[in-house]
Protein backbone atom coordinates (compact mmCIF):
# COMPACT_ATOMS: atom_id res chain seq x y z
CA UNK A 1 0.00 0.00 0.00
CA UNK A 2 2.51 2.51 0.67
CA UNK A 3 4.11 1.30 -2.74
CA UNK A 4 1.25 2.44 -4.36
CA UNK A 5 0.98 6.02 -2.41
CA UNK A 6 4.90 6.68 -3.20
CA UNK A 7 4.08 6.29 -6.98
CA UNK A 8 1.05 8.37 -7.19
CA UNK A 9 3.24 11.39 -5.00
CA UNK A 10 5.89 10.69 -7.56
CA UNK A 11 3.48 10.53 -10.68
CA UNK A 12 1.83 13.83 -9.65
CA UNK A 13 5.28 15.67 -9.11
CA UNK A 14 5.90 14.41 -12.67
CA UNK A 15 2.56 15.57 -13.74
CA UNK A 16 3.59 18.34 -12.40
CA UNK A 17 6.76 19.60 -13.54
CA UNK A 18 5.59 18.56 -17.03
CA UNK A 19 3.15 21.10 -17.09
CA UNK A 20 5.92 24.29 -16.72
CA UNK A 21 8.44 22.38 -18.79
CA UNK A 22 7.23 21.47 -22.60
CA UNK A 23 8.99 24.13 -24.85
CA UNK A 24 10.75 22.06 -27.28
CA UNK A 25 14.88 22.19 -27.25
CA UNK A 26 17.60 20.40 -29.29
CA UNK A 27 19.55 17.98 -28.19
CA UNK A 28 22.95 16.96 -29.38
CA UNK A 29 24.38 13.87 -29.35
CA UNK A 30 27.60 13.72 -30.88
CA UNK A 31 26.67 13.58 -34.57
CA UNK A 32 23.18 13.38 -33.86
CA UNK A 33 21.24 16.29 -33.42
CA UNK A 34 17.27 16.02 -32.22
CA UNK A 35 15.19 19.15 -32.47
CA UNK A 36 11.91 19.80 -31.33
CA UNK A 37 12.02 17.32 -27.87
CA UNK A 38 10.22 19.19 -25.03
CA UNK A 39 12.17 19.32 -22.41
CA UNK A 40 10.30 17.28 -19.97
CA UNK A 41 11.21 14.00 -21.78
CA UNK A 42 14.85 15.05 -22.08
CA UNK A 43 14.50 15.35 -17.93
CA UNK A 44 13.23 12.22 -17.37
CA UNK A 45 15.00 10.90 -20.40
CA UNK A 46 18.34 11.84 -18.29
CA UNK A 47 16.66 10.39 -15.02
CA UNK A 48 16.38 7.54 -16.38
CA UNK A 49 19.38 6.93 -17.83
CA UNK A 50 21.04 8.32 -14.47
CA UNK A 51 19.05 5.47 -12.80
CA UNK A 52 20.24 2.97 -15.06
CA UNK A 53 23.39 3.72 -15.22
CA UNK A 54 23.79 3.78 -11.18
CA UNK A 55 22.00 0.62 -10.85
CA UNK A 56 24.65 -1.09 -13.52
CA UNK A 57 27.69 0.58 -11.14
CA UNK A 58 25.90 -1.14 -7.74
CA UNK A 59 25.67 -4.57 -9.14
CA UNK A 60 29.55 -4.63 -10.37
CA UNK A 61 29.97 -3.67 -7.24
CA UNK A 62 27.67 -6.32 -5.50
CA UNK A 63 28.94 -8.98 -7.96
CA UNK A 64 32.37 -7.80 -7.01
CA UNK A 65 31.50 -8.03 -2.92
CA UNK A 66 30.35 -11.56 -3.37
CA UNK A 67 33.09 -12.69 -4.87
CA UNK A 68 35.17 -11.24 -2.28
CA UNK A 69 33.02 -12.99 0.62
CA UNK A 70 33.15 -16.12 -1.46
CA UNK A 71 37.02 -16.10 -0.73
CA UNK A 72 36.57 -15.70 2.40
CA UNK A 73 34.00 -17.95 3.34
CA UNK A 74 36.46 -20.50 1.71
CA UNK A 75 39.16 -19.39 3.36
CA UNK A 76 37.14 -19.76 6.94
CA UNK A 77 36.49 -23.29 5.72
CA UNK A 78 39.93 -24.11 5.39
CA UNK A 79 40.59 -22.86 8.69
CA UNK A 80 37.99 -24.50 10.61
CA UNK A 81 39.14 -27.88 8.90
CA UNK A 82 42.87 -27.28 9.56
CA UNK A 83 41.78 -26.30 13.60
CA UNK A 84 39.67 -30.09 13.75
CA UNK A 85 43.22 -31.70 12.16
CA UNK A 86 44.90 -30.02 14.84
CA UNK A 87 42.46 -30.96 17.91
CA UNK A 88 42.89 -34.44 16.62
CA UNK A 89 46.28 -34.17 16.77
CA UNK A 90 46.68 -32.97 20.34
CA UNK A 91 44.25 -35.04 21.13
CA UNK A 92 46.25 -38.41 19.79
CA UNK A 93 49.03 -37.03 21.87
CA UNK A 94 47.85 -36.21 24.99
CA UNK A 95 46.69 -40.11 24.62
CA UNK A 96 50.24 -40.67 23.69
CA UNK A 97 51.82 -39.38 26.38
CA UNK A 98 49.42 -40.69 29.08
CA UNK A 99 49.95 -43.73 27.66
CA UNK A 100 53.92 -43.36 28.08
CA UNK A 101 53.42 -42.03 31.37
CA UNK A 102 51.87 -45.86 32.51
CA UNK A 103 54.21 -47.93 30.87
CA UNK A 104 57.01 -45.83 33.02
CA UNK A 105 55.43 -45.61 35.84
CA UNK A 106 56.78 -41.77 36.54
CA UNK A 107 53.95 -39.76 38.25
CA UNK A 108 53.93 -36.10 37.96
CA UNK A 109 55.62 -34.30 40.71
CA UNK A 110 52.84 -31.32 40.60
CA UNK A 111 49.68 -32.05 40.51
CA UNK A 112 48.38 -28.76 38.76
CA UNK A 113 50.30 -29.28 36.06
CA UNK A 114 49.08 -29.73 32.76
């Protein structure tokens, strides 16, 4: 619903300024000239084309974000995969050395230690 109210307060602006602004003008484009365009179209001609062009600049941009969080989102993988390798690996070794520390029969002298 609001949707629908923003249009109609933007379609009566155009309305509008459409009114005041319909004396023809020429408009060059490089080797091109057009004569006899009112002006209205050639300002919402340009709005458009503003529009257009700033919505092609945000999705480079967005295209170029994902990428970039693809990266990293890959590179977080690796490191979560390389941290479970490594609490394996202490893991296997704290066995290890418990194991080694029955077959010798030493007992720790401190009893907080790790």
């Amino acid at each position: 619903m609001l949707v629908i109210i923003l249009l109609l307060i933007l379609g009566s602006i155009l309305v509008y300024v459409s009114r005041f602004n319909f004396q023809p003008v020429s408009v060059n484009l490089g080797f091109t000239v057009f004569q006899g365009i009112p002006l209205f179209y050639v300002m919402v001609g340009s709005l458009l084309i503003g529009l257009v062009l700033s919505y092609l600049v945000y999705l480079v941009n967005a295209i170029s974000n994902s990428f970039v969080l693809r990266g990293k989102n890959n590179e977080i993988k690796k490191n979560k995969e390389e941290i479970l390798e490594l609490t394996k690996r202490v893991h296997q070794l704290e066995i290890e050395k418990e194991k080694l520390k029955k077959d010798s029969g030493i007992e720790p002298r401190d009893s907080n230690a790790l």
